[in-house]
PDB file of N, CA and C in Angstrom:
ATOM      1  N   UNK A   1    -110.914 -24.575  99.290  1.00  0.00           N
ATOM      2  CA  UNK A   1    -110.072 -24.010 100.325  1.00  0.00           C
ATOM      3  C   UNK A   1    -109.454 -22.696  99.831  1.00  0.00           C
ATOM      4  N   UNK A   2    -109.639 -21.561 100.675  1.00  0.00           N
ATOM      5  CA  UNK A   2    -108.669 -20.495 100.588  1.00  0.00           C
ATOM      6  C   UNK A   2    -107.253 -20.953 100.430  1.00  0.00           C
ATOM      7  N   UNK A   3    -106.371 -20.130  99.629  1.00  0.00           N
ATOM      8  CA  UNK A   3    -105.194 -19.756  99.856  1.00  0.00           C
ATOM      9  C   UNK A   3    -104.524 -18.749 100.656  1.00  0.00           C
ATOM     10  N   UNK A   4    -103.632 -19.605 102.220  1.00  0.00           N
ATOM     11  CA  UNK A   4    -103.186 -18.225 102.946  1.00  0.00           C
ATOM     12  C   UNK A   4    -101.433 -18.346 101.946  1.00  0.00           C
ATOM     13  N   UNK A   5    -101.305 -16.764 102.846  1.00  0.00           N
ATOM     14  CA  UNK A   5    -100.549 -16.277 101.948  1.00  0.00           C
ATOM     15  C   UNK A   5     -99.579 -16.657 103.482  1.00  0.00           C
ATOM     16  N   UNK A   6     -98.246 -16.650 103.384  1.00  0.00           N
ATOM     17  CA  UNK A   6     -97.304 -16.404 104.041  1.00  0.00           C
ATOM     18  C   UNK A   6     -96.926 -15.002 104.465  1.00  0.00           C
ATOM     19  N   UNK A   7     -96.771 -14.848 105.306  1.00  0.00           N
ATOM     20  CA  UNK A   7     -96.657 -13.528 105.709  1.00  0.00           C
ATOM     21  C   UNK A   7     -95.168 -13.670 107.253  1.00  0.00           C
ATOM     22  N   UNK A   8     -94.150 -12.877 106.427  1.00  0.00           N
ATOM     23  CA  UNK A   8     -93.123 -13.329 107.665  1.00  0.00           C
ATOM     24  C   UNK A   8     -92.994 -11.718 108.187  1.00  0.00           C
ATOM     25  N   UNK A   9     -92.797 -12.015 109.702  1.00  0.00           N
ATOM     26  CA  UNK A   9     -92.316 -10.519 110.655  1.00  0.00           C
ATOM     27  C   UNK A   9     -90.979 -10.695 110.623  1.00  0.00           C
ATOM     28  N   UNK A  10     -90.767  -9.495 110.347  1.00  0.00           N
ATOM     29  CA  UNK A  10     -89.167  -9.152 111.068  1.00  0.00           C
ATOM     30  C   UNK A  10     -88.991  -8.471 112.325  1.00  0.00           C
ATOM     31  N   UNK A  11     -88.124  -9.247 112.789  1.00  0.00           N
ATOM     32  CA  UNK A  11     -87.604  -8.483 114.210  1.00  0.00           C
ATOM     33  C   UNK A  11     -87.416  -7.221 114.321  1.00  0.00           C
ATOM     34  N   UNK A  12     -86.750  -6.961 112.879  1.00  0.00           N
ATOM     35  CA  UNK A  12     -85.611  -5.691 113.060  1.00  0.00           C
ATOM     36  C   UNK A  12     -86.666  -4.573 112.693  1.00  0.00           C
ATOM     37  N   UNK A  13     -87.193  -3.358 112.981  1.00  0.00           N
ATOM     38  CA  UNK A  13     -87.828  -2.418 112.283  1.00  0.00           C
ATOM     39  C   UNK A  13     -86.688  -1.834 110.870  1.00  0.00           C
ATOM     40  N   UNK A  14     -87.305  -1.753 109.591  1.00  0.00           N
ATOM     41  CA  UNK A  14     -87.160  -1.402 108.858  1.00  0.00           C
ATOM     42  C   UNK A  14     -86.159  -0.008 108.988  1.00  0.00           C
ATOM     43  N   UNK A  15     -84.498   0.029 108.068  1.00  0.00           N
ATOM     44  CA  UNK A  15     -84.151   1.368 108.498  1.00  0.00           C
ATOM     45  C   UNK A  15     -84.624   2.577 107.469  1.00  0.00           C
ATOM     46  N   UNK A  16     -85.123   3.693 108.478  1.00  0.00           N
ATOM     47  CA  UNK A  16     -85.548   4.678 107.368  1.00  0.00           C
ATOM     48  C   UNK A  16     -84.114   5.705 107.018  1.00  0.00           C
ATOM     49  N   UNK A  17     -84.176   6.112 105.805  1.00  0.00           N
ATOM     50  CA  UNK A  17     -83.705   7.666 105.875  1.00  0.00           C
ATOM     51  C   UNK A  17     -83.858   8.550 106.515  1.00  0.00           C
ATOM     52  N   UNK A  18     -83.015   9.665 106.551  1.00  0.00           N
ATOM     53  CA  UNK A  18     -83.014  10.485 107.450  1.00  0.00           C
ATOM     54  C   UNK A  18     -83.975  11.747 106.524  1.00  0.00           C
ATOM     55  N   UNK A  19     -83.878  11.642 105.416  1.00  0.00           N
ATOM     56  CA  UNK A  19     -84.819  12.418 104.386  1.00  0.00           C
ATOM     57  C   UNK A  19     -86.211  12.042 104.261  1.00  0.00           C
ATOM     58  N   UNK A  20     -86.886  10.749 104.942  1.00  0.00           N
ATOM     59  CA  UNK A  20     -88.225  10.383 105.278  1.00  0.00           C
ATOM     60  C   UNK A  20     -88.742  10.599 106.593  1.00  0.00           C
ATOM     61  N   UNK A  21     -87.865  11.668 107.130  1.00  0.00           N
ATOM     62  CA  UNK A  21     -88.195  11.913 108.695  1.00  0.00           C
ATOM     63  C   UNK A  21     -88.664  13.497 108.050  1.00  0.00           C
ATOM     64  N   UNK A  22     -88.233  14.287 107.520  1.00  0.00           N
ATOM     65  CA  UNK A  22     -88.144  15.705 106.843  1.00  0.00           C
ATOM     66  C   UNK A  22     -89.475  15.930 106.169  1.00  0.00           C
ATOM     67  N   UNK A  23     -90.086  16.937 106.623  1.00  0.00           N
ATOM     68  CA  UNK A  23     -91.171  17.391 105.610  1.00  0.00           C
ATOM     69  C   UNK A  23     -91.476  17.638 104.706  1.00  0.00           C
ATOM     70  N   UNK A  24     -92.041  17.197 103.520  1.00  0.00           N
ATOM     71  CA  UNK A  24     -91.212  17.746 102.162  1.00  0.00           C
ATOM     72  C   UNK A  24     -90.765  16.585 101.292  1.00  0.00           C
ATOM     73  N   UNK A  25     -90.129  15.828 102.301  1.00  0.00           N
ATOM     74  CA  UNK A  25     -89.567  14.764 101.390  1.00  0.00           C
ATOM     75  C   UNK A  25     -89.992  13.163 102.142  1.00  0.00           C
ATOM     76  N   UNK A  26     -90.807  13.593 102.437  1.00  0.00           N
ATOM     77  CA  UNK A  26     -91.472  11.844 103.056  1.00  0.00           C
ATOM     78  C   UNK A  26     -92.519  11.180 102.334  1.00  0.00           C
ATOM     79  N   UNK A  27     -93.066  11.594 101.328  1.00  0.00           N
ATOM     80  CA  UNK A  27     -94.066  11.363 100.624  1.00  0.00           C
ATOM     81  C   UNK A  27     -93.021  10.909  99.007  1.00  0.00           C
ATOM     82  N   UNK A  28     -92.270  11.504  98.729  1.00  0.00           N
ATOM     83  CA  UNK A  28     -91.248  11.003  97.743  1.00  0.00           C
ATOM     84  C   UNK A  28     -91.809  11.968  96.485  1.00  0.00           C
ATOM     85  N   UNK A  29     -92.556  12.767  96.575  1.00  0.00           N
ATOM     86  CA  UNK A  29     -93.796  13.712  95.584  1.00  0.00           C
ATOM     87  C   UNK A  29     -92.090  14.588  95.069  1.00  0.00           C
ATOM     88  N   UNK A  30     -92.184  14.441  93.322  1.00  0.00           N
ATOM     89  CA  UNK A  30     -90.427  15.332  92.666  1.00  0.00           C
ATOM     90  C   UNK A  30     -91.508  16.693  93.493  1.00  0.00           C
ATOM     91  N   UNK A  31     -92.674  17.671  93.071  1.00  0.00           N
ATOM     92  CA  UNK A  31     -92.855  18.914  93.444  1.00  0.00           C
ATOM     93  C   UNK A  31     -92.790  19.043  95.102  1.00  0.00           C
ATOM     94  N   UNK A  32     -93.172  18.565  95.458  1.00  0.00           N
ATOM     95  CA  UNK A  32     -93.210  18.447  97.646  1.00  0.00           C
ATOM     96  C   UNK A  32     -91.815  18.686  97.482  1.00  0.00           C
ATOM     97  N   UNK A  33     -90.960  17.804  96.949  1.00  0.00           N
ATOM     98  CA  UNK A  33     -89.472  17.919  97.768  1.00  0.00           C
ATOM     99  C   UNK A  33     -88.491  19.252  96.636  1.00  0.00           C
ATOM    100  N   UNK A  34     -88.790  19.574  95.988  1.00  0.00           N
ATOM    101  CA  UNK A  34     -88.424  20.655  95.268  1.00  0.00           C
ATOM    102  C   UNK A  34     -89.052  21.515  96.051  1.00  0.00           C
ATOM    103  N   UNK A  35     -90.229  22.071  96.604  1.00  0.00           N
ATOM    104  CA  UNK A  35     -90.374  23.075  97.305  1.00  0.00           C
ATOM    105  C   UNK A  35     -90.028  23.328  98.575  1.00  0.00           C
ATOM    106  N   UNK A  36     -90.125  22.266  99.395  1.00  0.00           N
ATOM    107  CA  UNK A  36     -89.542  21.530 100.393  1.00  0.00           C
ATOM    108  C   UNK A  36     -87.877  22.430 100.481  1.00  0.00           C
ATOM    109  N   UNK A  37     -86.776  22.016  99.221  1.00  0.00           N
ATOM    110  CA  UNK A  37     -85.977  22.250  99.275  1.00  0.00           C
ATOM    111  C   UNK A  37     -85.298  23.891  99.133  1.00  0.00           C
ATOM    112  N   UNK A  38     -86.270  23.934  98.389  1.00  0.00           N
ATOM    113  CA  UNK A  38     -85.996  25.697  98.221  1.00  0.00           C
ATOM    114  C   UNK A  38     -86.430  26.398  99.221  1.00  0.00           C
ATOM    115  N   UNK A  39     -87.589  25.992 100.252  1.00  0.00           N
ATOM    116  CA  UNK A  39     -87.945  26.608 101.493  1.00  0.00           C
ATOM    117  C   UNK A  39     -87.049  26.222 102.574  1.00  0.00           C
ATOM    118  N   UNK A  40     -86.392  25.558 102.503  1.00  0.00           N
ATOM    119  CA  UNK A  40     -85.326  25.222 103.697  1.00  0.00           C
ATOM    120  C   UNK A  40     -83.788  25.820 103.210  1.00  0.00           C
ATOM    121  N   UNK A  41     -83.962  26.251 101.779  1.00  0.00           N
ATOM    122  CA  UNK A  41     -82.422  26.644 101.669  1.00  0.00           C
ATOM    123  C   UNK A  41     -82.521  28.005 101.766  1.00  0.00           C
ATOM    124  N   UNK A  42     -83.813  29.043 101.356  1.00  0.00           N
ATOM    125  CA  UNK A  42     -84.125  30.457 101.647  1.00  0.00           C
ATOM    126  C   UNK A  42     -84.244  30.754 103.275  1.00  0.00           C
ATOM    127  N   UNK A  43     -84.679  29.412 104.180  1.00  0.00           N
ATOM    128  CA  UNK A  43     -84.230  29.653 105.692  1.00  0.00           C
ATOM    129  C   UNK A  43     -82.782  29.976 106.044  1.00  0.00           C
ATOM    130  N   UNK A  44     -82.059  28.895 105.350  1.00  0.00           N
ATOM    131  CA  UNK A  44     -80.649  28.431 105.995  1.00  0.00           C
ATOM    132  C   UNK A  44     -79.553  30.265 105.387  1.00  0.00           C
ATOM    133  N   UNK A  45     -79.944  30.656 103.851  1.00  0.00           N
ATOM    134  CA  UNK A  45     -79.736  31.650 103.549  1.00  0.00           C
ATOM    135  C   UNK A  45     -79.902  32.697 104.297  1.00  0.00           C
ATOM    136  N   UNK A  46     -81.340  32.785 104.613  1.00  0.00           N
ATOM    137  CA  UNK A  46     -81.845  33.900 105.667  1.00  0.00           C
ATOM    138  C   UNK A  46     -81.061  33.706 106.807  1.00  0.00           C
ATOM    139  N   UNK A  47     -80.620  33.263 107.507  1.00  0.00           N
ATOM    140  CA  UNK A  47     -80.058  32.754 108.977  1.00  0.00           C
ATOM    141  C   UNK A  47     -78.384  33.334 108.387  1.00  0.00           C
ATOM    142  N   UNK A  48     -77.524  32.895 107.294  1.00  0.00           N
ATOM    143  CA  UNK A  48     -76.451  33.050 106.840  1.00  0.00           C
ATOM    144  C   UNK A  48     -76.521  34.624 106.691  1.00  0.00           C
ATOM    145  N   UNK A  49     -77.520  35.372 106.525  1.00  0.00           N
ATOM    146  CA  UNK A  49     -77.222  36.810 106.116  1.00  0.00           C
ATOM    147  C   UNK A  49     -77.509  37.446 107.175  1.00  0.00           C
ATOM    148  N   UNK A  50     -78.596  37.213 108.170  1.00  0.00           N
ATOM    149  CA  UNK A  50     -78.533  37.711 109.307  1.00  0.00           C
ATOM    150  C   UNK A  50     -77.251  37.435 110.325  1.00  0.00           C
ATOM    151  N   UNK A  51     -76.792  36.845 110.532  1.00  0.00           N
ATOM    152  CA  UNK A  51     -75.682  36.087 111.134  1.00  0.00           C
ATOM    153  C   UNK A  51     -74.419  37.109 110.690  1.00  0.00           C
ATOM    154  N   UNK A  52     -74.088  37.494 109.758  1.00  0.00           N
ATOM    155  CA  UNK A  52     -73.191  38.567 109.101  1.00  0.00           C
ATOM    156  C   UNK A  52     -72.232  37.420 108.450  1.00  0.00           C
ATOM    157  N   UNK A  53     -72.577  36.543 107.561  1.00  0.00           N
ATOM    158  CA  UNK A  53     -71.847  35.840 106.971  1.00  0.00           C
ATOM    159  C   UNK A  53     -71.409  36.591 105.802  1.00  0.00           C
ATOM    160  N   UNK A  54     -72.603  37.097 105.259  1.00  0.00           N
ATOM    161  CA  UNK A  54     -72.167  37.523 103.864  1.00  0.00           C
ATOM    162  C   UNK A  54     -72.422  39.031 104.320  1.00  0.00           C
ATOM    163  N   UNK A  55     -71.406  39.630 105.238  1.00  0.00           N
ATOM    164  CA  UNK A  55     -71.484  40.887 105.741  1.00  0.00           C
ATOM    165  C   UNK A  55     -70.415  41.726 104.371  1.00  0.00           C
ATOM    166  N   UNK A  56     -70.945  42.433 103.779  1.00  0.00           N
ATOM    167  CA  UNK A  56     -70.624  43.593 102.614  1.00  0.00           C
ATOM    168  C   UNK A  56     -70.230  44.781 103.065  1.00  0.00           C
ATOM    169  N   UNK A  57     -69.506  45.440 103.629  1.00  0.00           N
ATOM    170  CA  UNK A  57     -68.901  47.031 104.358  1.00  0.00           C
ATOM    171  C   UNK A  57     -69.115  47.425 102.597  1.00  0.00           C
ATOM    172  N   UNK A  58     -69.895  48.978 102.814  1.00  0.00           N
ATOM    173  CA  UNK A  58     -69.800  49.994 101.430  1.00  0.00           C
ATOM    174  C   UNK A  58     -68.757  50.533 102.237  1.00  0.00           C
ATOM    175  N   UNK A  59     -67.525  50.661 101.080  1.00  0.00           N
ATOM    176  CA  UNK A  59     -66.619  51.703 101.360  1.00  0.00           C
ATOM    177  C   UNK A  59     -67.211  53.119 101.219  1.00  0.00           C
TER     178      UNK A  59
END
């Protein structure tokens, strides 16, 4: 005779992170989410300098 294995369902779907929804970091890869991260912080930068956050007047 085979052996079955037990196998139980859950009702509930599993909760994910909100960092396994993100590109970059859903695979859990240290290089994916290191590049991942530096390409989303050179966006958020870019957006901060256009925006006139880090607006500099030359006297």
């Amino acid at each position: 005779m085979a052996k079955q294995k037990n196998i139980q369902v859950s009702s509930q779907p599993e909760k994910e992170s909100l960092l396994r929804k993100i590109p970059g970091f859903r695979t859990e890869t240290p290089w994916k989410m290191g590049a991942a991260l530096a390409f989303y912080m050179s966006i958020v930068f870019a957006l901060l300098i256009g925006s006139g956050v880090f607006y500099n007047p030359q006297p």
